[in-house]
Protein backbone atom coordinates (compact mmCIF):
# COMPACT_ATOMS: atom_id res chain seq x y z
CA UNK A 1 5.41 -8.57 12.92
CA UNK A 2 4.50 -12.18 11.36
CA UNK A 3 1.58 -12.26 8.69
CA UNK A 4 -0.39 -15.75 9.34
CA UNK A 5 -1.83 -17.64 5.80
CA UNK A 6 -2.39 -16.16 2.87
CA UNK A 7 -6.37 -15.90 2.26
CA UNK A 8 -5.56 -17.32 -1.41
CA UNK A 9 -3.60 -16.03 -4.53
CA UNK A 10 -3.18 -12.05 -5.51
CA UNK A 11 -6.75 -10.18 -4.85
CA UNK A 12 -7.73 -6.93 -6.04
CA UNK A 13 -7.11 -4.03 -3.74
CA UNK A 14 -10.55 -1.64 -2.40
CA UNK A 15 -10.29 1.12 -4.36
CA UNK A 16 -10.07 3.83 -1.30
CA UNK A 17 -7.09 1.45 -1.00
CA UNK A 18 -5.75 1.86 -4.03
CA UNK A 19 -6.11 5.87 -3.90
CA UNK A 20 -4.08 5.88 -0.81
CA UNK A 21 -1.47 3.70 -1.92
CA UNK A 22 -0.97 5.96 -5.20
CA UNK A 23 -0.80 8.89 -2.98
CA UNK A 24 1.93 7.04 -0.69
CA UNK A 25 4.10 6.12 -4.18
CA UNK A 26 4.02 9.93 -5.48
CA UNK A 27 4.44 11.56 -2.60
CA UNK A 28 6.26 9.76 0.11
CA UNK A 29 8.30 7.43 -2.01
CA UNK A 30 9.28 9.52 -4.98
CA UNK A 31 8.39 7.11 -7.80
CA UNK A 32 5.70 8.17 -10.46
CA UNK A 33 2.50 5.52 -10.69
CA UNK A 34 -1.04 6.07 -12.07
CA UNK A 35 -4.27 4.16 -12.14
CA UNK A 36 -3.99 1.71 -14.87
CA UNK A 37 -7.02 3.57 -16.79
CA UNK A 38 -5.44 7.31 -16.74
CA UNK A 39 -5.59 9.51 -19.78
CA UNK A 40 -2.52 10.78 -20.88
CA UNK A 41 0.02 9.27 -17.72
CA UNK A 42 3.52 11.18 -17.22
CA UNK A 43 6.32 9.33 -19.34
CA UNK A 44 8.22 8.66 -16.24
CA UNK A 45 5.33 6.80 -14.38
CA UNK A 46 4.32 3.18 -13.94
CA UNK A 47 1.17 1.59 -13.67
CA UNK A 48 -0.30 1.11 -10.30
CA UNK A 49 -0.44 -2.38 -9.53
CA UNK A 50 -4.11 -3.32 -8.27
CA UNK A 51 -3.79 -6.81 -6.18
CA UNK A 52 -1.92 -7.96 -3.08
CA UNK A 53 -1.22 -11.06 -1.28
CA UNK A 54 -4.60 -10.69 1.91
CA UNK A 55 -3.20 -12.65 5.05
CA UNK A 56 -5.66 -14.53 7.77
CA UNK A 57 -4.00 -12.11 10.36
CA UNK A 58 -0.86 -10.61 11.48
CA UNK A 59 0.76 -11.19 14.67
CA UNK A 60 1.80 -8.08 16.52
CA UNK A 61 4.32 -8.49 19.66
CA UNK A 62 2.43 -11.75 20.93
CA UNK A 63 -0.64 -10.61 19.79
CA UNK A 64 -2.93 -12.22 17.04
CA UNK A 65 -4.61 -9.33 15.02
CA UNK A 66 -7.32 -10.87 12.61
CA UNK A 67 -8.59 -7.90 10.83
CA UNK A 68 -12.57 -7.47 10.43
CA UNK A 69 -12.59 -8.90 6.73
CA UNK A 70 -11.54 -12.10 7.84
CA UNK A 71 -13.09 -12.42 11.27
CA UNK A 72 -16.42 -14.41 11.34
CA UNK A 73 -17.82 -12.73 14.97
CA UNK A 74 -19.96 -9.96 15.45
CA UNK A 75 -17.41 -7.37 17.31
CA UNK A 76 -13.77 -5.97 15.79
CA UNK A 77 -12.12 -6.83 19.38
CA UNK A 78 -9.17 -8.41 18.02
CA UNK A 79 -9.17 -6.07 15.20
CA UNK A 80 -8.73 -3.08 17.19
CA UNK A 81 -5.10 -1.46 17.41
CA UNK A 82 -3.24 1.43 19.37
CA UNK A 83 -0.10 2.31 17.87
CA UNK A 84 2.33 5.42 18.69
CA UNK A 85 3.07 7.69 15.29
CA UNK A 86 5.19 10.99 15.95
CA UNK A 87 4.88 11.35 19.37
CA UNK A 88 0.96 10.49 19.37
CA UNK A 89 -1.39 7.52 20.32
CA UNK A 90 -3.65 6.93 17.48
CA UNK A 91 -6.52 3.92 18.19
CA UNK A 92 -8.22 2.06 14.90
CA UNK A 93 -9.59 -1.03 13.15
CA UNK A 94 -7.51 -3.08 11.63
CA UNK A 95 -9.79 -4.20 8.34
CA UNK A 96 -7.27 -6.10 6.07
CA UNK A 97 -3.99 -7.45 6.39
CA UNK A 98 -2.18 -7.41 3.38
CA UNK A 99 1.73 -7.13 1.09
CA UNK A 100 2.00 -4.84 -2.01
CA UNK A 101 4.54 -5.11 -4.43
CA UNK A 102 4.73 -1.66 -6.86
CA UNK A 103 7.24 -2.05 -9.67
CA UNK A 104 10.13 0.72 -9.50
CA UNK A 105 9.58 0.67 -5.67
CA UNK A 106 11.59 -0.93 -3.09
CA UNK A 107 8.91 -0.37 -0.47
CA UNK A 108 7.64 -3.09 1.44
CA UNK A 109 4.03 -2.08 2.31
């Protein structure tokens, strides 16, 4: 996989985007984070970080994947994927293309 431009410098991250990735960090990765506005956060945790680095698209085994937030046409055909996860075929929309960086985290996301 080989991410095309950058759209432009860090940009803040949807927050259904943002949920998801906090979910990912507590419970997949085993590092403490919490939304930068949360009462009372664990002593152990770190801020979520809210912006990533948005790419033009991503290419995919020889194929260019511009996801629907950067595509200027009317249909998601080059935005559609189908990708193999444990032993299943799951088929989606690609909508944004981007790289996360979490402090305390060696994930590359």
């Amino acid at each position: 996989m080989k991410a095309g431009p950058a759209v432009r410098s860090l940009d803040a991250i949807p927050g259904k985007v943002q949920a998801a990735l906090l979910s990912y960090y507590n419970n997949e990765r085993g590092i403490k984070v919490h939304f930068p506005l949360h009462r009372n956060p664990p002593a152990d945790s770190s801020i979520l970080v809210t912006k990533a680095q948005f790419y033009e698209y991503v290419t995919l085994d020889g194929r260019r994947i511009t996801p629907t937030s950067r595509t200027r046409r009317t249909t998601a055909g080059s935005s559609i994927v189908r990708v193999r996860w444990k032993d299943e075929y799951l088929v989606g929309e690609i909508v944004s293309v981007f790289h996360h960086v979490q402090a305390g985290s060696d994930a590359v996301i």
